[in-house]
PDB file of N, CA and C in Angstrom:
ATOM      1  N   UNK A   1       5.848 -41.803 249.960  1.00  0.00           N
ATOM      2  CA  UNK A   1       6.889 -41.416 250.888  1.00  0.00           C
ATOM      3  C   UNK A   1       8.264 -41.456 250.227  1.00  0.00           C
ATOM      4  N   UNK A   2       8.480 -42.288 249.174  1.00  0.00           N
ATOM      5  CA  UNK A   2       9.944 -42.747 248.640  1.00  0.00           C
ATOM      6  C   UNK A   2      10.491 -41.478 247.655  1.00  0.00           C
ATOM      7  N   UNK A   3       8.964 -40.881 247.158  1.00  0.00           N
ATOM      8  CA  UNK A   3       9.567 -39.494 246.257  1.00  0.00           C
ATOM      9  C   UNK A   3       9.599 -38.243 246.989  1.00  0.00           C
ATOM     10  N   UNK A   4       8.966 -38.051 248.429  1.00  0.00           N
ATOM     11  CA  UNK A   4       9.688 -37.062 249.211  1.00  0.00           C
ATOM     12  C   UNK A   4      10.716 -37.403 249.691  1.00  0.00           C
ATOM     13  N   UNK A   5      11.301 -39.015 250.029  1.00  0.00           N
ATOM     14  CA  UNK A   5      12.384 -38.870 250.515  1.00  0.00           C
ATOM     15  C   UNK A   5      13.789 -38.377 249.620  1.00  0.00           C
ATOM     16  N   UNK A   6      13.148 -39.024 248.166  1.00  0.00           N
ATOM     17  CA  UNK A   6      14.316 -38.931 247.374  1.00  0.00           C
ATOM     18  C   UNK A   6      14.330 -37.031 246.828  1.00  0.00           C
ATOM     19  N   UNK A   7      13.342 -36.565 247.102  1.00  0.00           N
ATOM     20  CA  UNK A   7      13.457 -34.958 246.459  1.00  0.00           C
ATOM     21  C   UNK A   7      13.990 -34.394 247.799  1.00  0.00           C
ATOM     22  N   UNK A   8      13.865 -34.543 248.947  1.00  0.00           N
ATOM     23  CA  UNK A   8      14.840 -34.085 249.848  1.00  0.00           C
ATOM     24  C   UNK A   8      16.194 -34.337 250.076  1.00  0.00           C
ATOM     25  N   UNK A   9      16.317 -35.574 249.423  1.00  0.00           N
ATOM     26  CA  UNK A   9      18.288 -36.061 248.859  1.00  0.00           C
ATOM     27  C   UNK A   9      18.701 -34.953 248.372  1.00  0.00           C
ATOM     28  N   UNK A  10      17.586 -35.024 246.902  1.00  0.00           N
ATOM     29  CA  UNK A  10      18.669 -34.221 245.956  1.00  0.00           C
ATOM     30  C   UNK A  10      18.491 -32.671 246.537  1.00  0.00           C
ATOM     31  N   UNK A  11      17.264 -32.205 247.273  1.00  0.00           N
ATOM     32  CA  UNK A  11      17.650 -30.570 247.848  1.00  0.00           C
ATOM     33  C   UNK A  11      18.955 -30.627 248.520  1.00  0.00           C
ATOM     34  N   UNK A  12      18.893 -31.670 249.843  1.00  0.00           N
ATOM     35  CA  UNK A  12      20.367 -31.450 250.421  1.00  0.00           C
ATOM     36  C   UNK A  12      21.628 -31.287 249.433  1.00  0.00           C
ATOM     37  N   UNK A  13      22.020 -32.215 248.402  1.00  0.00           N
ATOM     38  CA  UNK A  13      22.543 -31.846 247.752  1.00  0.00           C
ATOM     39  C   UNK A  13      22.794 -30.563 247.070  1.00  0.00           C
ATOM     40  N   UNK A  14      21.706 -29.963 246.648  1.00  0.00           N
ATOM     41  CA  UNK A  14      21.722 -28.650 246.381  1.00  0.00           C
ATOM     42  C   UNK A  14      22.478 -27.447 247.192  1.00  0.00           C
ATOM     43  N   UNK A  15      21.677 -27.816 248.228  1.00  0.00           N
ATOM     44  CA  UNK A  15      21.934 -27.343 249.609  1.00  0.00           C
ATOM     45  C   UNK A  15      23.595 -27.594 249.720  1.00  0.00           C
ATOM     46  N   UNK A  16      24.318 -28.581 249.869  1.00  0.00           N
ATOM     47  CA  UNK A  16      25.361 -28.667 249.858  1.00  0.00           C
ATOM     48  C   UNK A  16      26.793 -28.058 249.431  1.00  0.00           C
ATOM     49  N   UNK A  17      26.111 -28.179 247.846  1.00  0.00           N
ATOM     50  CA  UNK A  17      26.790 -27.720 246.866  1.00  0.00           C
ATOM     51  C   UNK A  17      27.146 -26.123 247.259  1.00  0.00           C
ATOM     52  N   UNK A  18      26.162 -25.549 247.740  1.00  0.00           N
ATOM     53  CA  UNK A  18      26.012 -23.996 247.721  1.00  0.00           C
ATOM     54  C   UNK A  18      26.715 -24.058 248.554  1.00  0.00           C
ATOM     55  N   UNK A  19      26.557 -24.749 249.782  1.00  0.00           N
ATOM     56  CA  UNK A  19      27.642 -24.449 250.714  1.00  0.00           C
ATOM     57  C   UNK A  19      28.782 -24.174 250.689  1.00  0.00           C
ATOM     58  N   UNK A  20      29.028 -25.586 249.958  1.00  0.00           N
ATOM     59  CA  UNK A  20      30.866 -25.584 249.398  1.00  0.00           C
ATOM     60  C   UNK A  20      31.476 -24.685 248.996  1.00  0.00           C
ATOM     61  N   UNK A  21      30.286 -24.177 247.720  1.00  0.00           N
ATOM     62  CA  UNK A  21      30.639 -22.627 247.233  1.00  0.00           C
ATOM     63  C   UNK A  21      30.634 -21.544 248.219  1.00  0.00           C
ATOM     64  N   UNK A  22      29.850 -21.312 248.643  1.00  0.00           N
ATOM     65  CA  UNK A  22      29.910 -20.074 249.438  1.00  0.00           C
ATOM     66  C   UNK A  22      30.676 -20.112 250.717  1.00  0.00           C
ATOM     67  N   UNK A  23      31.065 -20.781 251.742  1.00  0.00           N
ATOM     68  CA  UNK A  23      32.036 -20.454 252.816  1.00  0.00           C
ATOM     69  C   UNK A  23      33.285 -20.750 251.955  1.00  0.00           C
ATOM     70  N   UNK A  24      34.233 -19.253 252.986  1.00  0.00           N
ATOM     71  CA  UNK A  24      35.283 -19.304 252.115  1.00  0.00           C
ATOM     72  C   UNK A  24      36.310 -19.964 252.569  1.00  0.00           C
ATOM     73  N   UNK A  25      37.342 -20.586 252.585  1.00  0.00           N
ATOM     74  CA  UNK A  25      38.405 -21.372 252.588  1.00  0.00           C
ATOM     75  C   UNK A  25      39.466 -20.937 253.456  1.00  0.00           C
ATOM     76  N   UNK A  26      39.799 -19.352 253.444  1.00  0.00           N
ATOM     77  CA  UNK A  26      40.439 -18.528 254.361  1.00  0.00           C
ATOM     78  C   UNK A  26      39.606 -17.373 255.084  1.00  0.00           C
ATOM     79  N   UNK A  27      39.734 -17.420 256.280  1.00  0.00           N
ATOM     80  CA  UNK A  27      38.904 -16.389 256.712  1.00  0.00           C
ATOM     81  C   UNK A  27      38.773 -14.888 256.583  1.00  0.00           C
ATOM     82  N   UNK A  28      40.105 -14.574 256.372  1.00  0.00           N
ATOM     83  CA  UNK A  28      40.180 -13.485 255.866  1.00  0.00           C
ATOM     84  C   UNK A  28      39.935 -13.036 254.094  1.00  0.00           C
ATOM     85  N   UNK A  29      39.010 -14.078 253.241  1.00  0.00           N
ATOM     86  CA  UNK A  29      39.318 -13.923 251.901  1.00  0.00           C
ATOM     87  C   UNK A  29      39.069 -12.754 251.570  1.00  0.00           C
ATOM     88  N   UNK A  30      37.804 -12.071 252.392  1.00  0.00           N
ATOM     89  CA  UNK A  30      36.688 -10.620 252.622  1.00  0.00           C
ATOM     90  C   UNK A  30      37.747  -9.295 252.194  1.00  0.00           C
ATOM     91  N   UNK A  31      39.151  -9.528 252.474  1.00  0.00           N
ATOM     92  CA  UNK A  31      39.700  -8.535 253.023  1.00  0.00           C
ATOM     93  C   UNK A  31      40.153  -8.039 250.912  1.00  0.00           C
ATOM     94  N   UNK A  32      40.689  -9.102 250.397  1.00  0.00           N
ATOM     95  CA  UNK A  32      40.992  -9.496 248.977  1.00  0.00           C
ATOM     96  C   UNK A  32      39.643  -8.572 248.053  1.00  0.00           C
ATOM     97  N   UNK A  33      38.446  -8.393 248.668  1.00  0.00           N
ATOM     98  CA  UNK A  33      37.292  -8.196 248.119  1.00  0.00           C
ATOM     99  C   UNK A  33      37.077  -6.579 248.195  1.00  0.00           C
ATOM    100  N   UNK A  34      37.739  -6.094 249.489  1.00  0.00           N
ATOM    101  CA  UNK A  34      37.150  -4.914 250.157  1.00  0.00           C
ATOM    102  C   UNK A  34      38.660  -3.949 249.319  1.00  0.00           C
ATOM    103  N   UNK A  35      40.129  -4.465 249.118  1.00  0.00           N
ATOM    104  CA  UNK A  35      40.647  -3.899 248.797  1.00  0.00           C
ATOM    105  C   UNK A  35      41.744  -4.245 247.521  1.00  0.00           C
ATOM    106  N   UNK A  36      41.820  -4.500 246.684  1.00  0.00           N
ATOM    107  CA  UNK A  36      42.502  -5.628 245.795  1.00  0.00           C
ATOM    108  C   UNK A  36      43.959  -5.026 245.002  1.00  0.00           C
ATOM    109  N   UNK A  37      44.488  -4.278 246.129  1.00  0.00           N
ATOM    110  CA  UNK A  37      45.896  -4.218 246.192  1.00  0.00           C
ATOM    111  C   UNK A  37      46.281  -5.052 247.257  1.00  0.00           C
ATOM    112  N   UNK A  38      45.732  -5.983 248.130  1.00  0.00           N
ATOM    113  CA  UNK A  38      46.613  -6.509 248.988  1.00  0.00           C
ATOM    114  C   UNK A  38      46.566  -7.595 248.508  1.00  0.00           C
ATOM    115  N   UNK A  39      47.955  -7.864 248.212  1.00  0.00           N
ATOM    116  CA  UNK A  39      48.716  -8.935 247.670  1.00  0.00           C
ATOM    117  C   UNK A  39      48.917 -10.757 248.227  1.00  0.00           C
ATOM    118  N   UNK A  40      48.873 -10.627 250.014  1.00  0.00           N
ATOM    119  CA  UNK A  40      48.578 -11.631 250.278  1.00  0.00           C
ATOM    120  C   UNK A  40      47.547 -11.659 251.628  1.00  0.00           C
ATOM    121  N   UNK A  41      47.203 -12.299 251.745  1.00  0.00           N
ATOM    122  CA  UNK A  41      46.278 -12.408 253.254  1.00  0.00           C
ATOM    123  C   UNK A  41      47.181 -12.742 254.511  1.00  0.00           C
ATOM    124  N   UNK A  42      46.449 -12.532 255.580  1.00  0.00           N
ATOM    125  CA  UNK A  42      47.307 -13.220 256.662  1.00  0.00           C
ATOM    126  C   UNK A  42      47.098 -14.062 256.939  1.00  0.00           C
ATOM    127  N   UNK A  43      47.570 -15.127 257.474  1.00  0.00           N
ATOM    128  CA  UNK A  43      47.348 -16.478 257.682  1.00  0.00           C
ATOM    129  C   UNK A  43      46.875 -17.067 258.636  1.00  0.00           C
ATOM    130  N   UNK A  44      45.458 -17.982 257.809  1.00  0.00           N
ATOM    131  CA  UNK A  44      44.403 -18.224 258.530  1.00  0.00           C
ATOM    132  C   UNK A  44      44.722 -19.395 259.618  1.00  0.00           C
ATOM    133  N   UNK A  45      44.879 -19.777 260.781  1.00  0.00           N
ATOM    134  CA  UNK A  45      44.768 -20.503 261.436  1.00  0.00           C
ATOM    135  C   UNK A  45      44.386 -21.676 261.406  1.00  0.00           C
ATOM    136  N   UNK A  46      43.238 -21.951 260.819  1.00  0.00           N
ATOM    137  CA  UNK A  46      42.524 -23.491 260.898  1.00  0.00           C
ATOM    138  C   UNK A  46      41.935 -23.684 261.744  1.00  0.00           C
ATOM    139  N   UNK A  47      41.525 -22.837 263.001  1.00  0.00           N
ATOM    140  CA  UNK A  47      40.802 -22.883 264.152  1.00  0.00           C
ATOM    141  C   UNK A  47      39.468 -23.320 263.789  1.00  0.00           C
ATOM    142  N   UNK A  48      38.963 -22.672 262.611  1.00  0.00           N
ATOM    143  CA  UNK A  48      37.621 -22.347 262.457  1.00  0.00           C
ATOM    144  C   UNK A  48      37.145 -24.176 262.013  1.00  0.00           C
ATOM    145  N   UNK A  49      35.554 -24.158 262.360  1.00  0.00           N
ATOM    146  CA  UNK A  49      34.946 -24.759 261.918  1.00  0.00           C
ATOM    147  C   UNK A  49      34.447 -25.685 260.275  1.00  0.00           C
ATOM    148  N   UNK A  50      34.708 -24.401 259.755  1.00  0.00           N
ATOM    149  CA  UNK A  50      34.538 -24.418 258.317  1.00  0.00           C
ATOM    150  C   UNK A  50      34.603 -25.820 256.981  1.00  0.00           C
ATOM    151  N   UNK A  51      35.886 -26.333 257.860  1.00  0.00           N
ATOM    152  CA  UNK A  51      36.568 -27.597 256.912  1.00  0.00           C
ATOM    153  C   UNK A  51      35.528 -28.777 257.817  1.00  0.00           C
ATOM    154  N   UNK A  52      35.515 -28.816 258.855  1.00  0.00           N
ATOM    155  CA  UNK A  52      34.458 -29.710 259.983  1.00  0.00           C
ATOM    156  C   UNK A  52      33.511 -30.184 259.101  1.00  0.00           C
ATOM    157  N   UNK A  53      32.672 -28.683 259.194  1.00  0.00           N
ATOM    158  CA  UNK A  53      31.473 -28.364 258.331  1.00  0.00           C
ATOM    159  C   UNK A  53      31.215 -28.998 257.370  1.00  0.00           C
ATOM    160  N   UNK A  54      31.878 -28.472 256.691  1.00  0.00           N
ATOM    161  CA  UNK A  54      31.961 -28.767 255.254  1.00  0.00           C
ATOM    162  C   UNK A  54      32.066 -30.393 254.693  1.00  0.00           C
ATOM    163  N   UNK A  55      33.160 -31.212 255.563  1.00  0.00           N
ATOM    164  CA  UNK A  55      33.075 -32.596 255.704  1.00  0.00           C
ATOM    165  C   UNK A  55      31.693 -33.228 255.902  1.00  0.00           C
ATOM    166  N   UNK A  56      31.177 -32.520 256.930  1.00  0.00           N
ATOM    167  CA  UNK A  56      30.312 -33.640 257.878  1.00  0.00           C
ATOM    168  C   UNK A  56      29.193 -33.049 256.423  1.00  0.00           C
ATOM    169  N   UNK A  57      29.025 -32.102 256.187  1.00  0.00           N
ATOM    170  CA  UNK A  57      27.729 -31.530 255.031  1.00  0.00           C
ATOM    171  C   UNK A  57      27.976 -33.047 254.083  1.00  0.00           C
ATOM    172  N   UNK A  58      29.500 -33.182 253.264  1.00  0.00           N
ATOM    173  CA  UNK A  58      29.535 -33.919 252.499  1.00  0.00           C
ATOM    174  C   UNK A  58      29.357 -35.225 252.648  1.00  0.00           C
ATOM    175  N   UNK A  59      29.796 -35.681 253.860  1.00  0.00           N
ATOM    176  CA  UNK A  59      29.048 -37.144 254.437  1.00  0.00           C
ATOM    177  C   UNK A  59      28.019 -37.013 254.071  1.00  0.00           C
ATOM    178  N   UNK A  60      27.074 -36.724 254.579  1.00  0.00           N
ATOM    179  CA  UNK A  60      25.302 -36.601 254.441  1.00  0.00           C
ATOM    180  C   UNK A  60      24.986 -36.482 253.364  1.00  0.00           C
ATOM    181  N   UNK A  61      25.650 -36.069 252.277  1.00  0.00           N
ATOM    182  CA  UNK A  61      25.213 -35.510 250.989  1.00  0.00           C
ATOM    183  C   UNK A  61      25.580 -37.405 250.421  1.00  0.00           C
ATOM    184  N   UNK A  62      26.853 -37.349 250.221  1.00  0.00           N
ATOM    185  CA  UNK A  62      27.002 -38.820 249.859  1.00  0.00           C
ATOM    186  C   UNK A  62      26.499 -39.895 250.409  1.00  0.00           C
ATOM    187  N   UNK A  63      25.860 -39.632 251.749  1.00  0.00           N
ATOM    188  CA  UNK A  63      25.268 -41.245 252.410  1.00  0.00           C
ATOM    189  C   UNK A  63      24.030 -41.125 251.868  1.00  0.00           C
ATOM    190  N   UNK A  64      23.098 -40.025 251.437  1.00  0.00           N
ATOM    191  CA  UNK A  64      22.013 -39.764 251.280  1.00  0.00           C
ATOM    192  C   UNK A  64      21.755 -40.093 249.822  1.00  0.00           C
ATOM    193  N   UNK A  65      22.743 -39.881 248.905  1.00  0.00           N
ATOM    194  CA  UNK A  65      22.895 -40.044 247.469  1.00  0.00           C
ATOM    195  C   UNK A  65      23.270 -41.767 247.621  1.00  0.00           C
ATOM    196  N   UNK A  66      23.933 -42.236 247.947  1.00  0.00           N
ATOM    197  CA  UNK A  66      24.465 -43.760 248.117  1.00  0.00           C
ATOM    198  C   UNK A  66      22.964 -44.697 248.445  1.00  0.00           C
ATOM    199  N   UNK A  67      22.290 -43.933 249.175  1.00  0.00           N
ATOM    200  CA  UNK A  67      21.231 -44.704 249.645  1.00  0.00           C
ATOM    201  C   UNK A  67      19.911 -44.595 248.826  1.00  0.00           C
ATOM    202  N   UNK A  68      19.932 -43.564 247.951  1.00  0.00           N
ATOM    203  CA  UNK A  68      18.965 -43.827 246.678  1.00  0.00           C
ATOM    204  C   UNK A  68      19.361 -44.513 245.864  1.00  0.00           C
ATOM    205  N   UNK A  69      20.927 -44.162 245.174  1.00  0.00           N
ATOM    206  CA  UNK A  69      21.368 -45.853 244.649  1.00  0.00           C
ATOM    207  C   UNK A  69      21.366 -46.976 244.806  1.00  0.00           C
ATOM    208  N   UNK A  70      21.014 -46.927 246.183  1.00  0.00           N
ATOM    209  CA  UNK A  70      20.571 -48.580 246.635  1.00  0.00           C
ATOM    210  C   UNK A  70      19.512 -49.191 246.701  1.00  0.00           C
ATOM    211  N   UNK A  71      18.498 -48.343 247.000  1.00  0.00           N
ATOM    212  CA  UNK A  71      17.474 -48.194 247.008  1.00  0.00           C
ATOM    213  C   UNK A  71      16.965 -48.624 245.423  1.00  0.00           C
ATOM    214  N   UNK A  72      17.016 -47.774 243.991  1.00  0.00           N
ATOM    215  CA  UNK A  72      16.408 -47.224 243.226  1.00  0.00           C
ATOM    216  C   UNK A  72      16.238 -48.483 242.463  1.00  0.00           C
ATOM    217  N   UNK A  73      15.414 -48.881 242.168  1.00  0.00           N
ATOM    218  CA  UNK A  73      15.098 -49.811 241.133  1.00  0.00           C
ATOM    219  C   UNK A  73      15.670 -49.778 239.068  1.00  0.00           C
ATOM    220  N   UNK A  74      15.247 -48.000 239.474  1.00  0.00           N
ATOM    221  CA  UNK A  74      15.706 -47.421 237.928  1.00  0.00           C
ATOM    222  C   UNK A  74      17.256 -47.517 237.873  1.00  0.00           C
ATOM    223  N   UNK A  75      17.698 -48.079 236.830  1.00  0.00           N
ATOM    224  CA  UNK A  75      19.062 -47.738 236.383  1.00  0.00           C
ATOM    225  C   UNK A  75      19.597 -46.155 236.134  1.00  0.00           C
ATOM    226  N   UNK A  76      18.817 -45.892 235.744  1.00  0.00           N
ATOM    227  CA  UNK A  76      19.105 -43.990 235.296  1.00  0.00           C
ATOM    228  C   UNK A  76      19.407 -43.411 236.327  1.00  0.00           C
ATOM    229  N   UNK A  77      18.133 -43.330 237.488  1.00  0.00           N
ATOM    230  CA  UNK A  77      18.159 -42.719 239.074  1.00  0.00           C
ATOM    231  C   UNK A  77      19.492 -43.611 239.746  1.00  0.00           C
ATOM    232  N   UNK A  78      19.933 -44.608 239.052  1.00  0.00           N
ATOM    233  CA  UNK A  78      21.190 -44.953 240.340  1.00  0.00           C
ATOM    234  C   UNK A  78      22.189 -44.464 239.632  1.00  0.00           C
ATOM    235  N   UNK A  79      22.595 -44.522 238.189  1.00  0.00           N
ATOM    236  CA  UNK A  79      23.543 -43.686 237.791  1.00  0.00           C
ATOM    237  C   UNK A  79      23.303 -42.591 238.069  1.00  0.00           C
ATOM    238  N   UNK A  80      22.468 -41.478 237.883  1.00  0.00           N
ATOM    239  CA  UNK A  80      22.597 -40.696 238.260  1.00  0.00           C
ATOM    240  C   UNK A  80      22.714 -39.485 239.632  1.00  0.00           C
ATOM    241  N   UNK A  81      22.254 -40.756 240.648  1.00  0.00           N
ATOM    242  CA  UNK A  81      22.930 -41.181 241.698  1.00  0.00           C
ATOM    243  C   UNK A  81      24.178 -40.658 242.071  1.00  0.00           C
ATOM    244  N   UNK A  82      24.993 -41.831 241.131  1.00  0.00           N
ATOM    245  CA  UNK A  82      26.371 -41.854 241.417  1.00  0.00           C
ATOM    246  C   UNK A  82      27.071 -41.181 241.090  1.00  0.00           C
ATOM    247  N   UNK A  83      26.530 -40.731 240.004  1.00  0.00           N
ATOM    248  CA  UNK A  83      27.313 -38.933 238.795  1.00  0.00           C
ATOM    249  C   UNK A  83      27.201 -37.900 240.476  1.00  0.00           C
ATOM    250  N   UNK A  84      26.225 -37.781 240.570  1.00  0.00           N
ATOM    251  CA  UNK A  84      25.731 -36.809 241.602  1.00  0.00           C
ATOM    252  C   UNK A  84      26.680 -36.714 242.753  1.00  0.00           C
ATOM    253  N   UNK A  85      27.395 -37.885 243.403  1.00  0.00           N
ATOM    254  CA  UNK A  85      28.071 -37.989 244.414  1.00  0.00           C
ATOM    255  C   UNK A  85      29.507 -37.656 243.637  1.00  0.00           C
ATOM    256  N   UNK A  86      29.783 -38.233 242.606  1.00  0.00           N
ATOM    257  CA  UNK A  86      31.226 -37.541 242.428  1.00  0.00           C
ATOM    258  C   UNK A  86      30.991 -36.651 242.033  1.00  0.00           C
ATOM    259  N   UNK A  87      30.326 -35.523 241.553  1.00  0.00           N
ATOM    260  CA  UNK A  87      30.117 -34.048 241.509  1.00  0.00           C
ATOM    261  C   UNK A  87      30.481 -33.415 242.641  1.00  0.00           C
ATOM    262  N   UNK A  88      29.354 -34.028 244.060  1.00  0.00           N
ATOM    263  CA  UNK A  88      29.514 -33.515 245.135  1.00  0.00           C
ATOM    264  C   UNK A  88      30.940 -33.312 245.951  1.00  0.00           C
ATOM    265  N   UNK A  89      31.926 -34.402 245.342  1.00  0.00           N
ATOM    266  CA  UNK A  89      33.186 -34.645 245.936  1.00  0.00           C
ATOM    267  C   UNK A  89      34.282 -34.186 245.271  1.00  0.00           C
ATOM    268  N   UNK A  90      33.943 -33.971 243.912  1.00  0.00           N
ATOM    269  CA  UNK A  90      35.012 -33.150 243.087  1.00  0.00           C
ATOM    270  C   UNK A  90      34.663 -31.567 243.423  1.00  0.00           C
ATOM    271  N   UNK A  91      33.599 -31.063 243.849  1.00  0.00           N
ATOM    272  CA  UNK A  91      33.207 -29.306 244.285  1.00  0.00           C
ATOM    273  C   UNK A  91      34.044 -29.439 245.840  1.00  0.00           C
ATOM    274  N   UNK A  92      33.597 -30.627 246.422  1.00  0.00           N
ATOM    275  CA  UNK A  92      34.022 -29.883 247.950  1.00  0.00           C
ATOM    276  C   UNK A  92      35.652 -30.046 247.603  1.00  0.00           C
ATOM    277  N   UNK A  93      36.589 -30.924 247.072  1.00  0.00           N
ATOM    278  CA  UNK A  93      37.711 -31.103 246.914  1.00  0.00           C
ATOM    279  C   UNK A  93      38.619 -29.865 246.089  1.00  0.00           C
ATOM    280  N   UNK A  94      37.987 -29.770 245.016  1.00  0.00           N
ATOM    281  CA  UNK A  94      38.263 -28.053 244.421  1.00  0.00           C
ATOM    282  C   UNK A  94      38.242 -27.254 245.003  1.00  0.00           C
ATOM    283  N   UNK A  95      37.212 -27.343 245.774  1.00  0.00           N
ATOM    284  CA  UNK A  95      37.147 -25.831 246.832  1.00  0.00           C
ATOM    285  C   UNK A  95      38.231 -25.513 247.833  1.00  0.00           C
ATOM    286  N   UNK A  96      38.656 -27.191 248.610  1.00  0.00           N
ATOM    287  CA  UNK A  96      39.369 -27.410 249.973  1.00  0.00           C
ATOM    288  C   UNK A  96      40.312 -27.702 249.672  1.00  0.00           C
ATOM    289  N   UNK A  97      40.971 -27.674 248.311  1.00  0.00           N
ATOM    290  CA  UNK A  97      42.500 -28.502 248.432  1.00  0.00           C
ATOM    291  C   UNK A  97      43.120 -27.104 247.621  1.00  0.00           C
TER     292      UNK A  97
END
């Protein structure tokens, strides 16, 4: 049970990561894509969900990674663990700041 739990960590993670990457930051980024003379976008609101999202994804990603480090008996699997979570937090932070 302990190596499906831990190979479904690191999918979420996976899972995560992609996320971060793929929703975009402004809602209108689409528009930058479709025509690339327009110089600036209009300005996105913050209404949207997106940053929510994206938080609550990274909670889960880090409580889930934190808890195989605690868990793991191996030194390697908890460092690498912990590499794993500041990866996860330096992508969503690059992406969102």
């Amino acid at each position: 049970m302990k190596v499906i739990t831990r190979i479904l960590a690191h999918l979420l993670l996976a899972f995560g990561l992609l996320v971060f990457v793929a929703l975009p930051t402004n809602k209108y980024s689409w528009m930058k894509e479709m025509d690339p003379s327009i110089t600036t976008l209009p300005t996105d609101d913050g209404s949207g969900n997106r940053t929510t999202l994206t938080l609550l994804l990274l909670i889960a990603v880090v409580a889930t990674q934190l808890a195989i480090a605690a868990t793991s008996a191996n030194k390697k699997e908890r460092t690498a663990s912990i590499v794993l979570v500041l990866v996860a937090i330096s992508v969503w932070l690059a992406h969102h700041w």
